[in-house]
PDB file of N, CA and C in Angstrom:
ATOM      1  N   UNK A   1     166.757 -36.525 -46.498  1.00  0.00           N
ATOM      2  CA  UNK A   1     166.546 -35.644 -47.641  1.00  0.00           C
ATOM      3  C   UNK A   1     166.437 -34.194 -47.165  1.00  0.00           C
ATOM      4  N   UNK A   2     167.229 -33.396 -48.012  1.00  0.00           N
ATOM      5  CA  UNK A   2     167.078 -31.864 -46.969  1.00  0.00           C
ATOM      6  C   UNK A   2     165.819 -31.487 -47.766  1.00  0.00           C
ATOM      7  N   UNK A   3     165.567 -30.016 -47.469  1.00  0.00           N
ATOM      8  CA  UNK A   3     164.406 -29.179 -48.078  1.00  0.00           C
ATOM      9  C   UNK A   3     164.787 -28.237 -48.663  1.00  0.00           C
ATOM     10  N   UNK A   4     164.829 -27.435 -49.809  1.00  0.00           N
ATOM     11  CA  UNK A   4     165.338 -26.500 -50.345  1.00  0.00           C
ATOM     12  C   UNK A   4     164.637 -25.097 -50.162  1.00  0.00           C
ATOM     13  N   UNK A   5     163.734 -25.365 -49.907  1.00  0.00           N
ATOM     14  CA  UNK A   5     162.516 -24.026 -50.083  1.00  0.00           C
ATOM     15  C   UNK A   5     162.567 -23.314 -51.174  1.00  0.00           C
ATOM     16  N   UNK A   6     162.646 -23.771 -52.219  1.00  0.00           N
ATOM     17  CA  UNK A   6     162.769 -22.636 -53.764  1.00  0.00           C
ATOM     18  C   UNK A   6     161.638 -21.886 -53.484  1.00  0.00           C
ATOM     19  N   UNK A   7     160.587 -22.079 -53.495  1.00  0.00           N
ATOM     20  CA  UNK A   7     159.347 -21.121 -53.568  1.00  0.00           C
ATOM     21  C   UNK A   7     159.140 -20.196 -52.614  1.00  0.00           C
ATOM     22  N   UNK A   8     159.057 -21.553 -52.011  1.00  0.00           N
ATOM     23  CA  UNK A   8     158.913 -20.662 -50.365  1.00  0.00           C
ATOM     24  C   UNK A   8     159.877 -19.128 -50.138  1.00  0.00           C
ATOM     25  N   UNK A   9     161.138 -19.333 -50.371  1.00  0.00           N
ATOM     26  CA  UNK A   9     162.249 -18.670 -50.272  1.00  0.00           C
ATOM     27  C   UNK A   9     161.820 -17.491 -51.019  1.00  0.00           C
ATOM     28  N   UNK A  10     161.230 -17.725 -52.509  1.00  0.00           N
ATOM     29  CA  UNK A  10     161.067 -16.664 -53.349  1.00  0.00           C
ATOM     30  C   UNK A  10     160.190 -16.022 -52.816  1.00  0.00           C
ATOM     31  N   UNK A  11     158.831 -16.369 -52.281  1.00  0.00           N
ATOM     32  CA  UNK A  11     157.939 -15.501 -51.838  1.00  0.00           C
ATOM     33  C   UNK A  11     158.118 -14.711 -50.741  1.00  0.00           C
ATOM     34  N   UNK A  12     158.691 -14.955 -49.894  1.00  0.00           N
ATOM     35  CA  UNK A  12     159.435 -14.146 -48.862  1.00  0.00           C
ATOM     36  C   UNK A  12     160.482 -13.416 -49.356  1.00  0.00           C
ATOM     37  N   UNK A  13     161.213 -13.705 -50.368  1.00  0.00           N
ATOM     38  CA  UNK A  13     162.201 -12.182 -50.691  1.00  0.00           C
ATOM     39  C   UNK A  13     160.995 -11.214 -51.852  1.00  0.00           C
ATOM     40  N   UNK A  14     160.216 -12.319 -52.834  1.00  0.00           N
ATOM     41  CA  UNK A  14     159.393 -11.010 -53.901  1.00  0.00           C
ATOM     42  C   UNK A  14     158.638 -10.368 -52.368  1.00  0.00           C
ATOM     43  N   UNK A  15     158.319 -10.964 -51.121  1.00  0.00           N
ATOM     44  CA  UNK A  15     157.280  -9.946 -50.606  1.00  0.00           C
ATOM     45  C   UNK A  15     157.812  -8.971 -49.730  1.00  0.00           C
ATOM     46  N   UNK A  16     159.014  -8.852 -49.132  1.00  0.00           N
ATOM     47  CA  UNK A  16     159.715  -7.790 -48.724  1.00  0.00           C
ATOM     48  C   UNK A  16     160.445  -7.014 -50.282  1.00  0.00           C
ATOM     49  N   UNK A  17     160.599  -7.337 -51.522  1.00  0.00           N
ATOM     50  CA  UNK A  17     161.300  -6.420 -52.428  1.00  0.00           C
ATOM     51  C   UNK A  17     159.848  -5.551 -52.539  1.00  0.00           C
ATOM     52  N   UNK A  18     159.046  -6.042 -52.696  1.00  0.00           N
ATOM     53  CA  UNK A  18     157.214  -5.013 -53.029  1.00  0.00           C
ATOM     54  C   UNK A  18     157.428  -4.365 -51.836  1.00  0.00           C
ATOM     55  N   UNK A  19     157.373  -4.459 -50.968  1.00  0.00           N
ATOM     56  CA  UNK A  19     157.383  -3.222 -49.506  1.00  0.00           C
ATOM     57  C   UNK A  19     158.078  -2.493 -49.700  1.00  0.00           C
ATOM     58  N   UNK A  20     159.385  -2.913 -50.322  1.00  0.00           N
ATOM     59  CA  UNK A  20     160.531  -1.732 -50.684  1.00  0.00           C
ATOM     60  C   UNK A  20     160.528  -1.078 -52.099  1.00  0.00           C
ATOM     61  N   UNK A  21     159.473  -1.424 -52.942  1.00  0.00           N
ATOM     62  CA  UNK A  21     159.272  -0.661 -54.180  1.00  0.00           C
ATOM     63  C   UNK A  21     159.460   1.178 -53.712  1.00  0.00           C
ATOM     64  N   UNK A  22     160.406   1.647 -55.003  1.00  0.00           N
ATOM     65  CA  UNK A  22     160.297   2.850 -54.814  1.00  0.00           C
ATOM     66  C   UNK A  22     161.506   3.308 -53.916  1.00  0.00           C
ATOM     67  N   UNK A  23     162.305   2.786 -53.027  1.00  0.00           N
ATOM     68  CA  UNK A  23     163.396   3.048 -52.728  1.00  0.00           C
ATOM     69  C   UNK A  23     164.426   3.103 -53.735  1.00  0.00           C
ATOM     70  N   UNK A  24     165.562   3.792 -53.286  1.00  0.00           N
ATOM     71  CA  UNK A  24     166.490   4.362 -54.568  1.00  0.00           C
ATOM     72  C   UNK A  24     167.441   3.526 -54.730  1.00  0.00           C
ATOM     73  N   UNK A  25     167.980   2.751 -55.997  1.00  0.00           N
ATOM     74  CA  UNK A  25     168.949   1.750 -55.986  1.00  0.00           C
ATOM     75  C   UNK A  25     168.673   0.445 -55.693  1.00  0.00           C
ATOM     76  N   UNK A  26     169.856  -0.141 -55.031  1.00  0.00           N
ATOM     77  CA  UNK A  26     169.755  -1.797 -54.925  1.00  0.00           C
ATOM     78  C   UNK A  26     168.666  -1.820 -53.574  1.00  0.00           C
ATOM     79  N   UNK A  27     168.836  -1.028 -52.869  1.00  0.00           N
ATOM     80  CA  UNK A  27     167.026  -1.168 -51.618  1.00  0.00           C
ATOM     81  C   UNK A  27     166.355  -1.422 -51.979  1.00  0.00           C
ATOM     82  N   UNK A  28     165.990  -0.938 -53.171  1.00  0.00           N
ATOM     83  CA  UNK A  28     164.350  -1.988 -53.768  1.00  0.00           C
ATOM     84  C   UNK A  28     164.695  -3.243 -54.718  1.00  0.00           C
ATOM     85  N   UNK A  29     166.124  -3.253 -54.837  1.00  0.00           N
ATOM     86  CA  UNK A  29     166.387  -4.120 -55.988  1.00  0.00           C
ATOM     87  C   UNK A  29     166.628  -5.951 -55.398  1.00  0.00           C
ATOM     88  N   UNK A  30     167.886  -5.362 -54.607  1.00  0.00           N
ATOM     89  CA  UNK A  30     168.770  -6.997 -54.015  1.00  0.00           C
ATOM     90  C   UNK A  30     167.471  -6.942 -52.764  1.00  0.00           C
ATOM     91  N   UNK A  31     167.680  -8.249 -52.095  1.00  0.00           N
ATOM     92  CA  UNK A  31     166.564  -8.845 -51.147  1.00  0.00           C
ATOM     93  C   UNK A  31     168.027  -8.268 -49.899  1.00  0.00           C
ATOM     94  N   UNK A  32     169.192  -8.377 -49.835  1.00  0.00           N
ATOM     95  CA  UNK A  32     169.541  -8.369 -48.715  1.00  0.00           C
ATOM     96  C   UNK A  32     169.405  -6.915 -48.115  1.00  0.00           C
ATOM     97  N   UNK A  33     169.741  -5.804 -49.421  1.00  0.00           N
ATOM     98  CA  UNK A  33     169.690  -4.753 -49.103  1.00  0.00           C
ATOM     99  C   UNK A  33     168.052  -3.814 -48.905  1.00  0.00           C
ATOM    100  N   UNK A  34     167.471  -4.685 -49.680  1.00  0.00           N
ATOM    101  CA  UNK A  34     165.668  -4.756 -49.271  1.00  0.00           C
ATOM    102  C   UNK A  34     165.468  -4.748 -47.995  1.00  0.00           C
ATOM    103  N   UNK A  35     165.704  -5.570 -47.436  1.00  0.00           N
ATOM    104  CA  UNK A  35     165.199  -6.414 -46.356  1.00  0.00           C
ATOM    105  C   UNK A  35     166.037  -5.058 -44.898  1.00  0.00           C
ATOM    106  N   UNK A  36     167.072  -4.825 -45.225  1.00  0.00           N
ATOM    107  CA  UNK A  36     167.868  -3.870 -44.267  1.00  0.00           C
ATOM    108  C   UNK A  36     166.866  -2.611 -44.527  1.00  0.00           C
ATOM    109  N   UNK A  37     166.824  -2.330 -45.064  1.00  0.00           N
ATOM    110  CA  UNK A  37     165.956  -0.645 -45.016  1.00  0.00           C
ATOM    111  C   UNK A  37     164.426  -1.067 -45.091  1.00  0.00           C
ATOM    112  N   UNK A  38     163.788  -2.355 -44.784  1.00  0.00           N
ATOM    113  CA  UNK A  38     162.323  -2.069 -44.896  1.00  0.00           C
ATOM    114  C   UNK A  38     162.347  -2.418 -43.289  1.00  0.00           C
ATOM    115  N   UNK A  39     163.351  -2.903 -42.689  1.00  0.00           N
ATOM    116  CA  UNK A  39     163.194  -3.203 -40.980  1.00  0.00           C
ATOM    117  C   UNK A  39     163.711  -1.854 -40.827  1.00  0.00           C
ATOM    118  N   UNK A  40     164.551  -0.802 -40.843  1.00  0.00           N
ATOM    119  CA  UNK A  40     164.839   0.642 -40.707  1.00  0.00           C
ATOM    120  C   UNK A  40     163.853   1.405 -40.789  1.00  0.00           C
ATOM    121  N   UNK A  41     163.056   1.023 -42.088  1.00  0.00           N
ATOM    122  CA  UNK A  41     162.002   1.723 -42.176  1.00  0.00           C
ATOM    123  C   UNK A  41     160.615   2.087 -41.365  1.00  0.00           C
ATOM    124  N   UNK A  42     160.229   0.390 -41.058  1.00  0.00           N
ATOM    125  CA  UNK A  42     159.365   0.491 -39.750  1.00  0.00           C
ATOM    126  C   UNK A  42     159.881   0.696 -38.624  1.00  0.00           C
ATOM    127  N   UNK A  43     161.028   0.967 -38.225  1.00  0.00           N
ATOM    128  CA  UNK A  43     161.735   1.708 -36.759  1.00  0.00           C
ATOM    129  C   UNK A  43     161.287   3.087 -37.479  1.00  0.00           C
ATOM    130  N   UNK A  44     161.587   3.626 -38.487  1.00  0.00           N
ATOM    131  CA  UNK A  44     161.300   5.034 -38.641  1.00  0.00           C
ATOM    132  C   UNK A  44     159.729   5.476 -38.863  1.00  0.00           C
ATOM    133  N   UNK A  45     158.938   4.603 -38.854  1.00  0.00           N
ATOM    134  CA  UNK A  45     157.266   4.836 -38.732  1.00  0.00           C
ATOM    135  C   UNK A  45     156.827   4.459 -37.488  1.00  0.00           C
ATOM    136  N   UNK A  46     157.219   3.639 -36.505  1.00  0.00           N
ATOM    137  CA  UNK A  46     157.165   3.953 -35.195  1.00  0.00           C
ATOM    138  C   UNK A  46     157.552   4.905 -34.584  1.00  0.00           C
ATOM    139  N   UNK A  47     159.203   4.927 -34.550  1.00  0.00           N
ATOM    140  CA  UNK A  47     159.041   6.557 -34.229  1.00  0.00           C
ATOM    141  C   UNK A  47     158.549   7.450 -34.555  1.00  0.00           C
ATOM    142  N   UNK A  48     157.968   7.671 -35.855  1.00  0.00           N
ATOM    143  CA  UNK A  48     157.391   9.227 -36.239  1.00  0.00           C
ATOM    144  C   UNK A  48     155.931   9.003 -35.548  1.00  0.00           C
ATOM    145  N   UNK A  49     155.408   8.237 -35.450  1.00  0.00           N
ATOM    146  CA  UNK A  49     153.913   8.131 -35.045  1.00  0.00           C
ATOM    147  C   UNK A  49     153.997   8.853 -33.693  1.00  0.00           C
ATOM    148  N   UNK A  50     155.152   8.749 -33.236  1.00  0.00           N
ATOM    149  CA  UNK A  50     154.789   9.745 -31.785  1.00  0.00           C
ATOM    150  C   UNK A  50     155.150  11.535 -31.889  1.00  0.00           C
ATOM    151  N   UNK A  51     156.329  11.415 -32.919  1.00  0.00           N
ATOM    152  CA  UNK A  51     156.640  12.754 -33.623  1.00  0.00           C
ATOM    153  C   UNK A  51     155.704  13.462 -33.692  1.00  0.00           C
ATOM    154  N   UNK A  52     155.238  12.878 -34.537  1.00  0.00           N
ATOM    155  CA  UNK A  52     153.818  13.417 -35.197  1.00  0.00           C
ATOM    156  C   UNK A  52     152.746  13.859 -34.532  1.00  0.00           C
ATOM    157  N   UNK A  53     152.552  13.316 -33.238  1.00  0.00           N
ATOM    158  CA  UNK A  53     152.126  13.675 -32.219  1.00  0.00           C
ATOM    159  C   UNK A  53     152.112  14.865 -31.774  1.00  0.00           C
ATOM    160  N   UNK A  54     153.431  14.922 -31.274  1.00  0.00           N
ATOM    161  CA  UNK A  54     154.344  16.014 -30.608  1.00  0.00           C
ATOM    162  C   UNK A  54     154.506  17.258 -31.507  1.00  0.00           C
ATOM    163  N   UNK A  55     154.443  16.851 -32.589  1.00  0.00           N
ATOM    164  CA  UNK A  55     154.658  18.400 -34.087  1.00  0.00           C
ATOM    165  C   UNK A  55     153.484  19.002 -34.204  1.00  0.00           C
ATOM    166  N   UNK A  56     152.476  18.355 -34.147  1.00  0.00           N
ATOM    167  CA  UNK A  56     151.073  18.711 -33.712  1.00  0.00           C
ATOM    168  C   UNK A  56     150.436  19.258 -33.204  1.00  0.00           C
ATOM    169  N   UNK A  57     151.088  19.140 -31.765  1.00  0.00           N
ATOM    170  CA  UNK A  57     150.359  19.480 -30.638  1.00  0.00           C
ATOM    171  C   UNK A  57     151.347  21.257 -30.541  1.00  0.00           C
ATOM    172  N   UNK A  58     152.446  21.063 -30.784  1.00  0.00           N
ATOM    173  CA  UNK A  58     153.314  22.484 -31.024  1.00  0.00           C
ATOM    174  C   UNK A  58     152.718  23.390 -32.087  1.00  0.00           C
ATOM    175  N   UNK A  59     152.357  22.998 -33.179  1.00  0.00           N
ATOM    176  CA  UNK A  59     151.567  23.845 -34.209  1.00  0.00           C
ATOM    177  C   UNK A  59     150.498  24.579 -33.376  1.00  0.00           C
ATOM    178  N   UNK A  60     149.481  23.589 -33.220  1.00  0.00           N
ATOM    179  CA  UNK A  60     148.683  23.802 -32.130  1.00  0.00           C
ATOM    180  C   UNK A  60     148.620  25.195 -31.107  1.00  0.00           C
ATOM    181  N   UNK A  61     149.353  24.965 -30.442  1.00  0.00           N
ATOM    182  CA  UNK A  61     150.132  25.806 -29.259  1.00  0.00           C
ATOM    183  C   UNK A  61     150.776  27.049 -30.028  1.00  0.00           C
ATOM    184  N   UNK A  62     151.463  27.416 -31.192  1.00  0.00           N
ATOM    185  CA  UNK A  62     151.763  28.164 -31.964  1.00  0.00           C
ATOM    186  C   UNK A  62     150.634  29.400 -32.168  1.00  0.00           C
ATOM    187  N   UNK A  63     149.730  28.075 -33.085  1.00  0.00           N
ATOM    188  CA  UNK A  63     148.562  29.000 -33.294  1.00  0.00           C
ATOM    189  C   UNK A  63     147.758  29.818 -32.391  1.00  0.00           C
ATOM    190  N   UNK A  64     147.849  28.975 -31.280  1.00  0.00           N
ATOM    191  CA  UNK A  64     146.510  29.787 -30.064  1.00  0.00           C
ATOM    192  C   UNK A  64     147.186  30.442 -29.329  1.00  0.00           C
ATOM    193  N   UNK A  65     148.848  30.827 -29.548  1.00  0.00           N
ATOM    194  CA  UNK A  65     149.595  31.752 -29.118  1.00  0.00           C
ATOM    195  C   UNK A  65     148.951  32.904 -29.960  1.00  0.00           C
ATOM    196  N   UNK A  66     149.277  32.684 -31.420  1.00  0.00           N
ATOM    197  CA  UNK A  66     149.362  34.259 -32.199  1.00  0.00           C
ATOM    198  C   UNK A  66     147.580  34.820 -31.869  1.00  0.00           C
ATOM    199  N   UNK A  67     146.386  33.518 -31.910  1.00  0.00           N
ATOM    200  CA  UNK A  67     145.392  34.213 -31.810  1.00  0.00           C
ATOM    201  C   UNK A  67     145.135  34.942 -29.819  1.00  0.00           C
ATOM    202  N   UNK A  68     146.003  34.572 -29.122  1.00  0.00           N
ATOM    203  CA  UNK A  68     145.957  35.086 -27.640  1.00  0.00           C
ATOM    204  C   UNK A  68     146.717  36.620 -27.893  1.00  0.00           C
ATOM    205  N   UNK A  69     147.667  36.422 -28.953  1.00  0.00           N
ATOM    206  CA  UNK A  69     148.674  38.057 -28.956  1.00  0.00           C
ATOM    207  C   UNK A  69     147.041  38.612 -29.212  1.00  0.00           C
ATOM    208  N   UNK A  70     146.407  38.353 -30.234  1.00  0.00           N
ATOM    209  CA  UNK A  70     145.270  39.573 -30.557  1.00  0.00           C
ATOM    210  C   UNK A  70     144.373  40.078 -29.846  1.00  0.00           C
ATOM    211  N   UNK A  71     144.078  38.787 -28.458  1.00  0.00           N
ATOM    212  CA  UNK A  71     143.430  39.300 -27.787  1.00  0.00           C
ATOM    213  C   UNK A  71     143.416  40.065 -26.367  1.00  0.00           C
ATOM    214  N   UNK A  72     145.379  40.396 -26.775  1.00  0.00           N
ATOM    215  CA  UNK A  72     146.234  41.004 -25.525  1.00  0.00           C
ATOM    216  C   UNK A  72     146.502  40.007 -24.260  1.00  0.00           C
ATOM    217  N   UNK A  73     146.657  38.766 -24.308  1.00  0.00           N
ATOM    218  CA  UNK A  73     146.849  37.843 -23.187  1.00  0.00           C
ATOM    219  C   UNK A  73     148.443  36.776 -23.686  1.00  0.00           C
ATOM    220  N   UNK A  74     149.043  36.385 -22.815  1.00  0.00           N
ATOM    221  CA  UNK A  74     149.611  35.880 -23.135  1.00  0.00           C
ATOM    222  C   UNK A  74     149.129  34.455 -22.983  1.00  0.00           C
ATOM    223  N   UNK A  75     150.000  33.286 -23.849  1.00  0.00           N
ATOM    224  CA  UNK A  75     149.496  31.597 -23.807  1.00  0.00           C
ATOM    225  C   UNK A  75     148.994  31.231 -22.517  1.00  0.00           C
ATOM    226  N   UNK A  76     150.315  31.355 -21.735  1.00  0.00           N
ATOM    227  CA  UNK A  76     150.330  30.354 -20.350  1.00  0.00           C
ATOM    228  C   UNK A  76     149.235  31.173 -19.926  1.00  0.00           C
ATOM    229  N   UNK A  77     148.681  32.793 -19.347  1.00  0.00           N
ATOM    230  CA  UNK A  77     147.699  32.968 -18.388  1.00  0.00           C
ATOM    231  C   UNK A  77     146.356  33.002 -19.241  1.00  0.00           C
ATOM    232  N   UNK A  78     146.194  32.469 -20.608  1.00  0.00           N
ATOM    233  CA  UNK A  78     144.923  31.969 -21.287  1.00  0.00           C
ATOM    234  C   UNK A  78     144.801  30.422 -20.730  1.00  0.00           C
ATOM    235  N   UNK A  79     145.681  29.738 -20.994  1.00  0.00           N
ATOM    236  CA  UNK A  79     145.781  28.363 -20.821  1.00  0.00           C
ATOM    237  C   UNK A  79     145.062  28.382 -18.928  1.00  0.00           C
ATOM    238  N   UNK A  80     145.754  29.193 -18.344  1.00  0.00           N
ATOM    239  CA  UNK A  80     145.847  28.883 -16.844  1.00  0.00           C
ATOM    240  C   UNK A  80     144.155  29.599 -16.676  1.00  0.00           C
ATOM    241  N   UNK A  81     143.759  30.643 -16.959  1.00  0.00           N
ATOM    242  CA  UNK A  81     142.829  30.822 -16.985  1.00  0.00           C
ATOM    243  C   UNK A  81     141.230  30.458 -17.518  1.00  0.00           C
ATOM    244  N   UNK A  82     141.633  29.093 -18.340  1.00  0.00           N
ATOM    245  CA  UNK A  82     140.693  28.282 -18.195  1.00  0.00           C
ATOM    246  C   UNK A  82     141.010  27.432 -17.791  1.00  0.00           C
ATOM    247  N   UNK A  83     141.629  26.732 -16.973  1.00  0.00           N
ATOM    248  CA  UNK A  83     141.850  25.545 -16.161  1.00  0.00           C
ATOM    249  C   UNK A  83     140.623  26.088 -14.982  1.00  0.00           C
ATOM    250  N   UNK A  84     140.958  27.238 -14.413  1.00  0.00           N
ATOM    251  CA  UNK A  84     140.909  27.794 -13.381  1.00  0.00           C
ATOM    252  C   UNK A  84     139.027  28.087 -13.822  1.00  0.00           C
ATOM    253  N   UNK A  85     138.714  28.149 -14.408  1.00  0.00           N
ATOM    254  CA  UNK A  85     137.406  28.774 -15.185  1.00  0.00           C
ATOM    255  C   UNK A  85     136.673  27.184 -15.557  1.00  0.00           C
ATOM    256  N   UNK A  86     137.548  25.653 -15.437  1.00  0.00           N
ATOM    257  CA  UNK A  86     136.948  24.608 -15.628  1.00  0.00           C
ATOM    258  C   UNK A  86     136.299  24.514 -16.797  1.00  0.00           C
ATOM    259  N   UNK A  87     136.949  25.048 -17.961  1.00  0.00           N
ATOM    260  CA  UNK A  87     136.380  25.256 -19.531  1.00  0.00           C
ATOM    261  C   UNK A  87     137.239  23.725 -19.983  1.00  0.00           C
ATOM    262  N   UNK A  88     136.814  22.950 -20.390  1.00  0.00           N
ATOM    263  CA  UNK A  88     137.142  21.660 -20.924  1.00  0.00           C
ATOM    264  C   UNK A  88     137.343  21.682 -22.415  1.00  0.00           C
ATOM    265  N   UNK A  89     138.261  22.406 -23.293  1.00  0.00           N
ATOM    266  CA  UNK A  89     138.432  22.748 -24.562  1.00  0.00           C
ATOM    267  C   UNK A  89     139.906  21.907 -25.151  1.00  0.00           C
ATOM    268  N   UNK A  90     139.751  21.516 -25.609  1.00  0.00           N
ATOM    269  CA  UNK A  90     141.713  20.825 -25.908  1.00  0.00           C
ATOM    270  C   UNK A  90     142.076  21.946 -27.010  1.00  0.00           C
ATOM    271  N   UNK A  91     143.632  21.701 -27.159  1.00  0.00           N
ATOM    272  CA  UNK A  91     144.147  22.389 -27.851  1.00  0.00           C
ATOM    273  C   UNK A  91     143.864  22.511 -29.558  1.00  0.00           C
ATOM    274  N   UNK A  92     143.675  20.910 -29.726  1.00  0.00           N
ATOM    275  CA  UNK A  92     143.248  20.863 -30.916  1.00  0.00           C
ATOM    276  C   UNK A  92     141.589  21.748 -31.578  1.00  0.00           C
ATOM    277  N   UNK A  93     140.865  21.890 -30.503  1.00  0.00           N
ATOM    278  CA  UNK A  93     139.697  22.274 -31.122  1.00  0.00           C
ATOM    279  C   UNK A  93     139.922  23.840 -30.803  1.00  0.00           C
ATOM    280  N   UNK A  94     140.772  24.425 -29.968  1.00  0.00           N
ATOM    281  CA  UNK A  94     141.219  25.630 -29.531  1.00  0.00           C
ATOM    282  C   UNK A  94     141.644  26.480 -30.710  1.00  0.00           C
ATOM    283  N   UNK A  95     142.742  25.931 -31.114  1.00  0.00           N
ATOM    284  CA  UNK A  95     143.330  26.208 -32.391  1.00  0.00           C
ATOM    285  C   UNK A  95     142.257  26.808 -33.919  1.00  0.00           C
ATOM    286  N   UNK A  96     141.541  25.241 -34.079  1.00  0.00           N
ATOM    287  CA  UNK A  96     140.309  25.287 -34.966  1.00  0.00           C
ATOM    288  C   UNK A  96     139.536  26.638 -34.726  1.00  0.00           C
ATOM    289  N   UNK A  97     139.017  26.598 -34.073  1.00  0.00           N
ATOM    290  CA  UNK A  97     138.284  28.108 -33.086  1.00  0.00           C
ATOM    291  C   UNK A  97     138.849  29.076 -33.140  1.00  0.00           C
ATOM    292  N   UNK A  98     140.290  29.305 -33.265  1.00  0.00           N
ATOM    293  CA  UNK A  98     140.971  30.691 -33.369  1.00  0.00           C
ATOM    294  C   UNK A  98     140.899  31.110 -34.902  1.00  0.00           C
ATOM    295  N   UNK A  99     141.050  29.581 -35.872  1.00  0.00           N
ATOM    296  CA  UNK A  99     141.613  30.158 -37.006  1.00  0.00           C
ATOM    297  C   UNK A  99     139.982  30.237 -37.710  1.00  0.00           C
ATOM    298  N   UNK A 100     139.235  29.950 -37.324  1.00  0.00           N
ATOM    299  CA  UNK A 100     137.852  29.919 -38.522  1.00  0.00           C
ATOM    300  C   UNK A 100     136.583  30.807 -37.728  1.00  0.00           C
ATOM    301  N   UNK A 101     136.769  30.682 -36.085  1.00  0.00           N
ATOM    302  CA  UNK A 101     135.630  31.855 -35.470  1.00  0.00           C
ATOM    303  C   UNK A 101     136.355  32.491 -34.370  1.00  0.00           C
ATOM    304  N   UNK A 102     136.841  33.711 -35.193  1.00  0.00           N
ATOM    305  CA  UNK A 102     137.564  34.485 -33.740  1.00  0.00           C
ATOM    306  C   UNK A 102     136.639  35.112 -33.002  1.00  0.00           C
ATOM    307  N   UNK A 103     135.145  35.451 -33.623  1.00  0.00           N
ATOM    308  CA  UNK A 103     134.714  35.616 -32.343  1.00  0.00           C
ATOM    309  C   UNK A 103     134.495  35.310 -31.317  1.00  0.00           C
ATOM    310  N   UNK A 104     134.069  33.867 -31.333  1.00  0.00           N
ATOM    311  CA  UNK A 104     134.182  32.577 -30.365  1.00  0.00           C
ATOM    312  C   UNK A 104     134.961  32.885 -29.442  1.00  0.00           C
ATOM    313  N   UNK A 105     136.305  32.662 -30.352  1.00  0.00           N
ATOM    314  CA  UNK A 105     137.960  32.896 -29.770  1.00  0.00           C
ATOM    315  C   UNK A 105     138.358  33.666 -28.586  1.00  0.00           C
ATOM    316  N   UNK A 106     137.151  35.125 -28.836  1.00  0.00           N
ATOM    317  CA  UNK A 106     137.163  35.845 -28.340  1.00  0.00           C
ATOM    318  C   UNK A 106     136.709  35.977 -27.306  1.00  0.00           C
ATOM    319  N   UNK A 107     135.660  35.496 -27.341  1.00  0.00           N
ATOM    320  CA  UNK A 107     134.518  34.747 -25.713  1.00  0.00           C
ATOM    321  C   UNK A 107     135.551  34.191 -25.035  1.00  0.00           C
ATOM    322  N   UNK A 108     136.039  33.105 -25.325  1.00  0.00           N
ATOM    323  CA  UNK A 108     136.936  32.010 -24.742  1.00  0.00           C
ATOM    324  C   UNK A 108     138.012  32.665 -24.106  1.00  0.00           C
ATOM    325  N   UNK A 109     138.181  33.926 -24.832  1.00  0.00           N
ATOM    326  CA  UNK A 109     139.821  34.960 -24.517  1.00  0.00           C
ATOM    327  C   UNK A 109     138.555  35.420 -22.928  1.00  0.00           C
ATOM    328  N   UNK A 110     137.822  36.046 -23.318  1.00  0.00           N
ATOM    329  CA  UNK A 110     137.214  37.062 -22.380  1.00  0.00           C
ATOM    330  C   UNK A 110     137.098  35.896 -20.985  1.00  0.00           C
ATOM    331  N   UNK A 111     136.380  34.874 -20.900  1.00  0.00           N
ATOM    332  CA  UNK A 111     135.707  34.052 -19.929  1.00  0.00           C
ATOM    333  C   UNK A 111     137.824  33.705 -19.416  1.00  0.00           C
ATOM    334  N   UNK A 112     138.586  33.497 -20.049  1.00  0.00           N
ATOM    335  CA  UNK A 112     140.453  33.165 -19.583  1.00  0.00           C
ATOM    336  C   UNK A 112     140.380  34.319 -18.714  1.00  0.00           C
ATOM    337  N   UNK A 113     140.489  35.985 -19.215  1.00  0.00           N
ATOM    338  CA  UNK A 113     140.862  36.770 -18.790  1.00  0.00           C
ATOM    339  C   UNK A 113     140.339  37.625 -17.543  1.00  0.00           C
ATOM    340  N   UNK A 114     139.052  36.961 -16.746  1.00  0.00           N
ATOM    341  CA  UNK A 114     138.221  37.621 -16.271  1.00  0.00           C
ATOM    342  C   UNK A 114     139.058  36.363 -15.132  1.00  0.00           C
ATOM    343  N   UNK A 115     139.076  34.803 -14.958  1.00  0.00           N
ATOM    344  CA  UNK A 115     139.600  34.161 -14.352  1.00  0.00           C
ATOM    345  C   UNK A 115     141.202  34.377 -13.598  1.00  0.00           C
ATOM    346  N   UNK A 116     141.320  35.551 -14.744  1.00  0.00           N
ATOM    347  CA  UNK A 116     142.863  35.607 -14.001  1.00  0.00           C
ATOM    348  C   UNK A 116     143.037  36.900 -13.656  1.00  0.00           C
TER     349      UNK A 116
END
C-alpha cells in the first residue's frame, strides 16, 4: 500500500507559503516558486548579518573621522595614538562619545594627541 501524504504534504507547502507572505506575485502564491525565494532568502539574511557588521563598523569610522577633523587630528594618528596611550575604547562607543559629549571627545582627542 503506498502513502500519499495529503496532509502532511499540505502542511509543509501552507508552512513555507506563510514564510513567504508578502513577496510579490506567484513567490508567495505557488509552493514551488515559494519555496525557491524563501531558501534565496535565508542565503540573503546570512549574508547580510555580516554586512551589517561591516556597514557599521564604517559609519562608525566615518563619524570619529568628522569628530577628529574638529579636533585637528587625523583618524589613523587618533586611532594610533590611543593604542599607543593603552586607552581601551571601541569604535562603537567612540563614535557615541563624539556625537552626544564632545567634550569627552575632546579629552580622548587631547590624551591621542599628546601620544603621538
Amino acid at each position: 500500500m503506498r502513502v500519499k501524504r495529503g496532509t502532511e504534504k499540505r502542511r509543509k507547502h501552507n508552512k513555507i507559503r506563510k514564510e513567504a507572505k508578502g513577496y510579490a506575485h506567484t513567490k508567495s502564491k505557488s509552493y514551488r516558486n515559494a519555496k525557491n525565494q524563501v531558501e534565496k532568502s535565508r542565503q540573503y539574511s546570512t549574508r547580510d548579518r555580516k554586512v551589517k557588521k561591516r556597514e557599521m563598523r564604517r559609519l562608525w569610522i566615518t563619524r570619529i573621522t568628522a569628530a577628529c577633523n574638529k579636533e585637528g587630528i587625523s583618524y589613523s594618528k587618533f586611532i594610533h595614538g590611543l593604542k599607543k596611550e593603552s586607552v581601551a575604547i571601541n569604535r562603537k562607543i567612540l563614535q557615541q562619545v563624539a556625537q552626544k559629549d564632545s567634550d569627552s571627545f575632546s579629552q580622548i582627542a587631547a590624551i591621542s594627541k599628546k601620544a603621538v
